[in-house]
Protein backbone atom coordinates (compact mmCIF):
# COMPACT_ATOMS: atom_id res chain seq x y z
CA UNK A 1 25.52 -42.37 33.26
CA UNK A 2 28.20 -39.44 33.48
CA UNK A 3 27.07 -36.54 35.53
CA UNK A 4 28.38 -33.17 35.80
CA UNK A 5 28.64 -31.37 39.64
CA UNK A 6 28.77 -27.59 40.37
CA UNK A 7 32.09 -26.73 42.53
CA UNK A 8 30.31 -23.62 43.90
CA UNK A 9 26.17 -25.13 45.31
CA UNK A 10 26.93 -28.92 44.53
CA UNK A 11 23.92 -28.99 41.73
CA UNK A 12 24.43 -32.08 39.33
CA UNK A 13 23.44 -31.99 35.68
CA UNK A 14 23.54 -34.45 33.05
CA UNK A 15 25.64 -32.84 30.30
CA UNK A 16 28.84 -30.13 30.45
CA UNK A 17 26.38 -27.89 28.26
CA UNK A 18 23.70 -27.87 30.93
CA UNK A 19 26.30 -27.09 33.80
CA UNK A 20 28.21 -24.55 31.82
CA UNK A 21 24.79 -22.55 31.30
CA UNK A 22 23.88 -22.98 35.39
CA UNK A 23 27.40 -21.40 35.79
CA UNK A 24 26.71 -18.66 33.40
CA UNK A 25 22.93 -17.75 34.41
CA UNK A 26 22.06 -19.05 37.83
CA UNK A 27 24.92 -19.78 40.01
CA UNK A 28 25.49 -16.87 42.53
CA UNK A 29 28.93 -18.42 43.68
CA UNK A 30 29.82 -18.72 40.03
CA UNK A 31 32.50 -16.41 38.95
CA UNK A 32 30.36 -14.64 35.97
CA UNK A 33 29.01 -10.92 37.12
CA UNK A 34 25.51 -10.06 37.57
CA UNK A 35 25.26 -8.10 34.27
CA UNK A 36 26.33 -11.16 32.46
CA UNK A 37 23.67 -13.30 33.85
CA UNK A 38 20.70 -10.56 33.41
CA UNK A 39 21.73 -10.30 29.96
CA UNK A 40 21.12 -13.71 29.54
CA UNK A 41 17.85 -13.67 30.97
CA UNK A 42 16.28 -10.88 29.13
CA UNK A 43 13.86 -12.05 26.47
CA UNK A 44 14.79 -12.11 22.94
CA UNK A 45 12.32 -9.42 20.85
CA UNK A 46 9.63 -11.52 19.17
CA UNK A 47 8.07 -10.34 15.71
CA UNK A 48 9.02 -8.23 12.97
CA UNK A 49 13.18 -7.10 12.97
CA UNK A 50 13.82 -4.23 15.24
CA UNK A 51 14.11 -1.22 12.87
CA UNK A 52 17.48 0.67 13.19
CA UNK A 53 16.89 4.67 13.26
CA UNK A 54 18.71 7.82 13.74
CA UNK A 55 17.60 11.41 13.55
CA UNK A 56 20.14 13.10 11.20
CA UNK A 57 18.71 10.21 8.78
CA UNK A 58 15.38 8.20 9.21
CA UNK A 59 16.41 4.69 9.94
CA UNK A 60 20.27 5.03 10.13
CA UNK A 61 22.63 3.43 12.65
CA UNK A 62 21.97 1.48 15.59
CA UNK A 63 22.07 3.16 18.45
CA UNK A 64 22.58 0.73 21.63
CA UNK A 65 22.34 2.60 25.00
CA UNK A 66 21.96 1.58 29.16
CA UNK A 67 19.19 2.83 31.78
CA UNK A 68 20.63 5.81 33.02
CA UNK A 69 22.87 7.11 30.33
CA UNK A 70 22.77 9.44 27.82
CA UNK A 71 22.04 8.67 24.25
CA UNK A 72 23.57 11.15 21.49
CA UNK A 73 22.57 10.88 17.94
CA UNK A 74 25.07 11.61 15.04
CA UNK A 75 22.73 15.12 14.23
CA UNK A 76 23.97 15.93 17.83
CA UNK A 77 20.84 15.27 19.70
CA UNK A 78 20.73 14.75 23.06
CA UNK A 79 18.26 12.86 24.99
CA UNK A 80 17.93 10.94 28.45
CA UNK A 81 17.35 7.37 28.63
CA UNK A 82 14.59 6.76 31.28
CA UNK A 83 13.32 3.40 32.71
CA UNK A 84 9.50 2.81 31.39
CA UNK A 85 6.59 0.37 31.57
CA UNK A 86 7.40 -1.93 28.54
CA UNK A 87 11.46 -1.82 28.56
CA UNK A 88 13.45 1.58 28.75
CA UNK A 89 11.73 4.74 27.70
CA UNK A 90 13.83 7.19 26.04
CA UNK A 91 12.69 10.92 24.86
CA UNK A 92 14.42 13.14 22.53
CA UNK A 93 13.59 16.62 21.16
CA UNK A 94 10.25 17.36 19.68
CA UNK A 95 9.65 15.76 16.14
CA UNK A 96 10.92 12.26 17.28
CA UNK A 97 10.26 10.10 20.14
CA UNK A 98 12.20 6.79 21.15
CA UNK A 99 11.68 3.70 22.33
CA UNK A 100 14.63 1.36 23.96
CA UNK A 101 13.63 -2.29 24.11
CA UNK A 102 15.52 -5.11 25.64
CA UNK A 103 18.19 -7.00 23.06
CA UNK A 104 19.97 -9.66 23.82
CA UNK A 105 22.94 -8.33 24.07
CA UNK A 106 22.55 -5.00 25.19
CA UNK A 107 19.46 -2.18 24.48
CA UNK A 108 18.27 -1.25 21.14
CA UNK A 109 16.85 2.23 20.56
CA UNK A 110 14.45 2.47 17.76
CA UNK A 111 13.02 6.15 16.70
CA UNK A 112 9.92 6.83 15.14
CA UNK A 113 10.71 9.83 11.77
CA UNK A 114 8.53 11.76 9.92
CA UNK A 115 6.16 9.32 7.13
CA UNK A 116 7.44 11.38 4.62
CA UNK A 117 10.65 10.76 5.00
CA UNK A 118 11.00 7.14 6.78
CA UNK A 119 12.30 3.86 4.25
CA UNK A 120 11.73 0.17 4.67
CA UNK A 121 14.84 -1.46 6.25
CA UNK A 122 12.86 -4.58 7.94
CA UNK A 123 14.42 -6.71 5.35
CA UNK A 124 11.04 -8.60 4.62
CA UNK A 125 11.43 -9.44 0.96
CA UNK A 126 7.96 -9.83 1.18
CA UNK A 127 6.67 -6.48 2.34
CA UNK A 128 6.70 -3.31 0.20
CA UNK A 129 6.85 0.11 2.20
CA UNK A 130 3.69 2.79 1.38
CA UNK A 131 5.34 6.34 2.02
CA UNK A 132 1.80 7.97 2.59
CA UNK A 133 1.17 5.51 5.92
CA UNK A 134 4.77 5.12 6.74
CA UNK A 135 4.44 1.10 7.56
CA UNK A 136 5.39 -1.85 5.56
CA UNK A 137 2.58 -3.74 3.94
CA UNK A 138 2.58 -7.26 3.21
CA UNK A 139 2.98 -7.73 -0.74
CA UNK A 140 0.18 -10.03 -1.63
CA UNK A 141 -1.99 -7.16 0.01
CA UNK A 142 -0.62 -4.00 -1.10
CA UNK A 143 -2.65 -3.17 -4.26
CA UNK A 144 -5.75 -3.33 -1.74
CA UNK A 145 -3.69 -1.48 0.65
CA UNK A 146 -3.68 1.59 -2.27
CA UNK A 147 -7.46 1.45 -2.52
CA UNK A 148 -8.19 1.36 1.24
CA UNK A 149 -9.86 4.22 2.75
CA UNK A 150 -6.99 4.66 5.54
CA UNK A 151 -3.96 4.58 2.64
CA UNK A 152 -6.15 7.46 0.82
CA UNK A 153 -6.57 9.45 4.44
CA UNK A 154 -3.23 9.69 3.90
CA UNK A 155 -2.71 10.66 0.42
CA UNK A 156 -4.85 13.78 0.06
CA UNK A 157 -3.39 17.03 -1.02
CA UNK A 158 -5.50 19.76 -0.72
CA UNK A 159 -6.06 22.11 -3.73
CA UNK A 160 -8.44 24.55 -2.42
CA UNK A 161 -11.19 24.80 0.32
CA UNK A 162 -13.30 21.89 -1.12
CA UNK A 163 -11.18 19.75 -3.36
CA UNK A 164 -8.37 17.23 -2.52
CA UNK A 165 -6.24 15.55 -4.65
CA UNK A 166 -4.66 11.72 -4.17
CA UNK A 167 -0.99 11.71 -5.21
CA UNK A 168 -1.40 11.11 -8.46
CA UNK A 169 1.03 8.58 -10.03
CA UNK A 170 2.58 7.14 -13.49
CA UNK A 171 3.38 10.84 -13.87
CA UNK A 172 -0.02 12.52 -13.60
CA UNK A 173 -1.43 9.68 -15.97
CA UNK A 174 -3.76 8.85 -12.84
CA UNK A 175 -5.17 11.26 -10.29
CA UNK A 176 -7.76 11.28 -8.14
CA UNK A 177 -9.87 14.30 -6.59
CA UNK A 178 -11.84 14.70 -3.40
CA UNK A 179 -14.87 16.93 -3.59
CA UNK A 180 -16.66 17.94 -0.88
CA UNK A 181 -19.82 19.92 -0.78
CA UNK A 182 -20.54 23.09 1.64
CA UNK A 183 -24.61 22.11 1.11
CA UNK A 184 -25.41 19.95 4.42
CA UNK A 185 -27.59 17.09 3.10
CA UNK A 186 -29.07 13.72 2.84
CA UNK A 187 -30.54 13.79 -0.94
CA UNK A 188 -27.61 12.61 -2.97
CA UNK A 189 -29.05 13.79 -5.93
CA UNK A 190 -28.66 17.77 -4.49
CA UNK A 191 -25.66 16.91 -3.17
CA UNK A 192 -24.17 15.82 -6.27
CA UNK A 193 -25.71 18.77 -8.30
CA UNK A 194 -24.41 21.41 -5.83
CA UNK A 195 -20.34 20.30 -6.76
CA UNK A 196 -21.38 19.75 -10.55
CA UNK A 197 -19.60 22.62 -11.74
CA UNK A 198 -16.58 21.78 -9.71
CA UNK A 199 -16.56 18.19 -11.15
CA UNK A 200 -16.55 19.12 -14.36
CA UNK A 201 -13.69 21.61 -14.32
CA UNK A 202 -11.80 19.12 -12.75
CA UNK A 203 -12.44 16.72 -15.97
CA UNK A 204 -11.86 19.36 -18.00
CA UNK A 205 -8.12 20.06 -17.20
CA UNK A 206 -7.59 16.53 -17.43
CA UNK A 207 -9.00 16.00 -21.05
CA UNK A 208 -7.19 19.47 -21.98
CA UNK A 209 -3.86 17.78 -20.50
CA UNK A 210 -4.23 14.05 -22.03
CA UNK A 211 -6.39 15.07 -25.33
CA UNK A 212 -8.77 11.86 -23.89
CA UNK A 213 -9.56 10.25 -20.26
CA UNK A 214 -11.25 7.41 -18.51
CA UNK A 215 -13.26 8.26 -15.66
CA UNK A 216 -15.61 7.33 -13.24
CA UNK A 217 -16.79 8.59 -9.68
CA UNK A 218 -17.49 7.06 -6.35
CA UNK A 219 -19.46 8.74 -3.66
CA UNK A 220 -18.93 8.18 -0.18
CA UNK A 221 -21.13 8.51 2.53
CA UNK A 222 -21.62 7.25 6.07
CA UNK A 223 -23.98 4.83 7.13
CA UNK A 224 -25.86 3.40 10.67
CA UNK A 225 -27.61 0.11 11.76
CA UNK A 226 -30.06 1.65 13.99
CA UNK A 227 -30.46 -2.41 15.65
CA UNK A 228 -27.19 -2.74 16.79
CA UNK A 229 -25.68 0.77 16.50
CA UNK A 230 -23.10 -0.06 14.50
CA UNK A 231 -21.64 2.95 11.71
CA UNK A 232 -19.68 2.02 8.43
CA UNK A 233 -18.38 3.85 5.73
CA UNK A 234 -19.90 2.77 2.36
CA UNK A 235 -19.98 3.80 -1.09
CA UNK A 236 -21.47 4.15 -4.70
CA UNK A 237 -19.60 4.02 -7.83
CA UNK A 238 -20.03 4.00 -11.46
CA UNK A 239 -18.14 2.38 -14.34
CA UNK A 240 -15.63 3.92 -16.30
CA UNK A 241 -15.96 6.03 -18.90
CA UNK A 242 -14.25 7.43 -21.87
CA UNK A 243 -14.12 11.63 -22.42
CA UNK A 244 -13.05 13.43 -25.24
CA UNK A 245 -12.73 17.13 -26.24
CA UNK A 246 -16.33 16.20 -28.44
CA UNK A 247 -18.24 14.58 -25.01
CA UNK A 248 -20.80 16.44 -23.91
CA UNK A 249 -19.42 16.52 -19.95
CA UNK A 250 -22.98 17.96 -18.62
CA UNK A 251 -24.65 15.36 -19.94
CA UNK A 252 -22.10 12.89 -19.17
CA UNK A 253 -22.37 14.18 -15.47
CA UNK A 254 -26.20 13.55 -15.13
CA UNK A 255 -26.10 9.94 -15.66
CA UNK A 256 -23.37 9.39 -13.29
CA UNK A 257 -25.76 11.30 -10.85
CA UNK A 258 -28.86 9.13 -12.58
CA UNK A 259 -26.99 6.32 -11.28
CA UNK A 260 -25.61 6.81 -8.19
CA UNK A 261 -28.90 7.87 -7.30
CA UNK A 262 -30.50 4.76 -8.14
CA UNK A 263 -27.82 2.83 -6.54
CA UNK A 264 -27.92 4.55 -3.13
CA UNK A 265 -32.23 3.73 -3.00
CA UNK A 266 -31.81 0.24 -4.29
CA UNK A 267 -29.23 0.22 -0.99
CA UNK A 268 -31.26 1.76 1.43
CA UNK A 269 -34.63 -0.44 0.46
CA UNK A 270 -32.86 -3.53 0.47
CA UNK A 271 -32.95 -5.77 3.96
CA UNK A 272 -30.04 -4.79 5.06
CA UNK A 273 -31.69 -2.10 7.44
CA UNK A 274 -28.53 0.72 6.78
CA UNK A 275 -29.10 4.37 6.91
CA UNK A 276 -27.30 7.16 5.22
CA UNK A 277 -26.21 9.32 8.03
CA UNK A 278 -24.06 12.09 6.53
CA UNK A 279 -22.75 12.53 3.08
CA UNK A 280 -18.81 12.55 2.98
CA UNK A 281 -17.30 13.24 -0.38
CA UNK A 282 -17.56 12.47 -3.72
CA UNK A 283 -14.37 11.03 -5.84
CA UNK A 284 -13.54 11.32 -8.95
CA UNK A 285 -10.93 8.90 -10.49
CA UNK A 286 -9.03 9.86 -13.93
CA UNK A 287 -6.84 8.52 -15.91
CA UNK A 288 -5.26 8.64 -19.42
CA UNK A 289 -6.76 6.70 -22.08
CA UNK A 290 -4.61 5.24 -24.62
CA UNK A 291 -6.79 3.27 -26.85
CA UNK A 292 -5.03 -0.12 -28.77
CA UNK A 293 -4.45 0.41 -32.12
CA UNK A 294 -4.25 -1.80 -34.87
CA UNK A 295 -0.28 -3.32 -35.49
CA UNK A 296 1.99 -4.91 -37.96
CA UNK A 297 4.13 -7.93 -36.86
CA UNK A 298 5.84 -7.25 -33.61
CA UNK A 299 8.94 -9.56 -32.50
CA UNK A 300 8.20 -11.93 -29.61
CA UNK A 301 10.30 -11.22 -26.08
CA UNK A 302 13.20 -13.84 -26.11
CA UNK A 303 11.67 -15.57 -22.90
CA UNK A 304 8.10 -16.59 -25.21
CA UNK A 305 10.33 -17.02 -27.87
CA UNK A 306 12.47 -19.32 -27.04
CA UNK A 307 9.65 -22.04 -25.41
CA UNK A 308 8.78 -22.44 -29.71
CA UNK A 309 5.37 -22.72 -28.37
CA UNK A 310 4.11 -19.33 -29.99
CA UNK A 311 3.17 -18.96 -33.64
CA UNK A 312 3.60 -14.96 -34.37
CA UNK A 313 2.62 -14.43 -38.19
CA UNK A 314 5.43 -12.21 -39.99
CA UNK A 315 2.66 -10.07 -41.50
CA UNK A 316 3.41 -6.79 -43.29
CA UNK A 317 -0.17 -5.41 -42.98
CA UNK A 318 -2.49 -4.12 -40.11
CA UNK A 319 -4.26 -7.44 -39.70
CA UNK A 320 -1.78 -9.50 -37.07
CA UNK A 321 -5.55 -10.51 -35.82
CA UNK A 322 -6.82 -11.98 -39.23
CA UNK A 323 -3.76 -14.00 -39.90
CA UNK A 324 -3.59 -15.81 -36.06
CA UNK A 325 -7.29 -16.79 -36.61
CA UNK A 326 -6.21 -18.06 -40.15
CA UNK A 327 -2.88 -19.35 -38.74
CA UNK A 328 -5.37 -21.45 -35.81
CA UNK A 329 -7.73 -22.91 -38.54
CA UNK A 330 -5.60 -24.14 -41.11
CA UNK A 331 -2.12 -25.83 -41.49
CA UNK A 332 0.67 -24.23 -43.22
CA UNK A 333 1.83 -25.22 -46.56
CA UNK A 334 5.62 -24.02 -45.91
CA UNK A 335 6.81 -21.90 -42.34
CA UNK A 336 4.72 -21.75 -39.84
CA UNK A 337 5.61 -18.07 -39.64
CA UNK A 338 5.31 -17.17 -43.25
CA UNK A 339 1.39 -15.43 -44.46
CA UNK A 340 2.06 -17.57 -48.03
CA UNK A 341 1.73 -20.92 -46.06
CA UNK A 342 -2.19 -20.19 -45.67
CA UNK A 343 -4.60 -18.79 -47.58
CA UNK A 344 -5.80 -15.46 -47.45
CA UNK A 345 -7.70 -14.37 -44.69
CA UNK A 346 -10.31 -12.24 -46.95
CA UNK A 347 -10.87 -15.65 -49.10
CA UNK A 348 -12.67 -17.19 -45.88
């Protein structure tokens, strides 16, 4: 078997490749320099991609600096690169701070920006960036991401001393608001009545804005389990429901009360053994309601189309419904398309 000796501490290895990396990472009498060979042994950054910042522009260029020097941004901003605990430490002026980890080529500087203003650059096709919490979220999870109490902690705008509104979205089509009441209690049925005037203003701009909404409200509260001392963050909600200019809102308001009411006892005398603690908020979700409406024949997309395994009635009436039923029960006389290849849906 062939075998490969050093010229400079007689070590033999098997293969050229194995000797060439002794030479290059190991071998003091070697003619490679020291910086070489400690670049070579620093560990390679495991995880998620290294994101690339700058401070003139959240997440810019690369900026790739040594212990001891000193690391200018393109904005012009100075700032000392120190040696720290987990790699290189390296501070900047207030509103950013920076940390330099080992590469394996030389030292990346990474720069955490204002939330507001930060963008996704991990190139994870499968992660979509939430703005309000500045981190990417994987996509499979990011519609319960939106609903989770620490995206909304985030969200809330405030709108006066008590109320809070969620950035709304689909151009105000959907809003949420935050209410909180100044009345220190543990009766949810007081609490609720005390912001009832509040709650309904708050439906009322949205009906006056939309014509008709779909609402419902959830009310938060925190809870303890006096056997093992454990305190969690729970909530009641109620299902949606349609408003008009004609609804009654008052009334309406009662029975989500009625029933939150009931929900929070039929919580607190179950086995479960939790304890309301302290009322938090109550939210109110709105959004616009567009009601279906009754349609004449409506081409098919190309895509469903073009599979010919669709059967879309070329009606000229408001009864597309009718005619699919009739279209399902009976075989056509002539095109399957055509409302004089069955019989009349009002002769059934």
């Amino acid at each position: 078997m062939e075998s490969y000796t050093c010229d400079h501490c007689n070590n033999t290895y098997s293969s050229r490749w194995n000797l060439k990396r002794h030479q290059a990472s190991s071998c003091d009498g070697s003619g490679e320099s020291s910086s070489k060979r400690a670049r070579l042994r620093l560990p390679t950054p495991k995880g998620r991609p290294i994101a690339n910042h700058d401070s003139s522009h959240p997440r810019g260029m690369q900026s790739t600096v040594r212990p001891g020097m000193q690391c200018t941004t393109q904005a012009g901003l100075s700032h000392q690169v120190l040696p720290g605990p987990s790699g290189v430490q390296c501070t900047t002026q207030p509103g950013t701070s920076r940390q330099v980890l080992p590469g394996p080529s030389d030292v990346q500087c990474t720069t955490e920006a204002d939330p507001s203003d930060m963008q996704s650059t991990t190139g994870d096709i499968n992660a979509k960036y939430c703005p309000s919490c500045a981190r990417d979220i994987p996509t499979k999870m990011f519609s319960a991401h939106l609903r989770s109490l620490k995206h909304k902690a985030h969200s809330w705008k405030p709108v006066d001393a008590s109320v809070s509104m969620n950035r709304s979205a689909f151009g105000g089509k959907i809003v949420s608001y935050q209410v909180v009441s100044d009345l220190k209690t543990l009766n949810v049925e007081e609490y609720l009545h005390s912001i009832k005037l509040k709650t309904i203003n708050l439906l009322e701009q949205q009906i006056f804005k939309h014509t008709s909404v779909k609402a419902n409200v959830e009310l938060f509260g925190i809870y303890i389990l006096p056997t093992k001392e454990k305190r969690d963050v729970k909530s009641h909600s109620t299902a949606n429901k349609v408003f008009t200019i004609a609804s009654d809102l008052s009334k309406d308001y009662d029975d989500f009360v009625t029933k939150i009411s009931v929900k929070s006892k039929e919580f607190a005398e179950r086995e479960s053994g939790w304890v309301l603690e302290q009322i938090l908020y109550l939210e109110i979700n709105i959004s616009k309601y567009n009601p279906l409406r009754a349609s004449s024949y409506i081409p098919l997309p190309k895509v469903i189309a073009s599979k010919k395994a669709v059967v879309n009635i070329c009606n000229t009436d408001n009864c597309c419904f009718a005619w699919s039923i009739v279209a399902a029960l009976f075989s056509p006389q002539g095109r399957v398309t055509d409302t004089k290849s069955y019989p009349h849906y009002s002769s059934i």
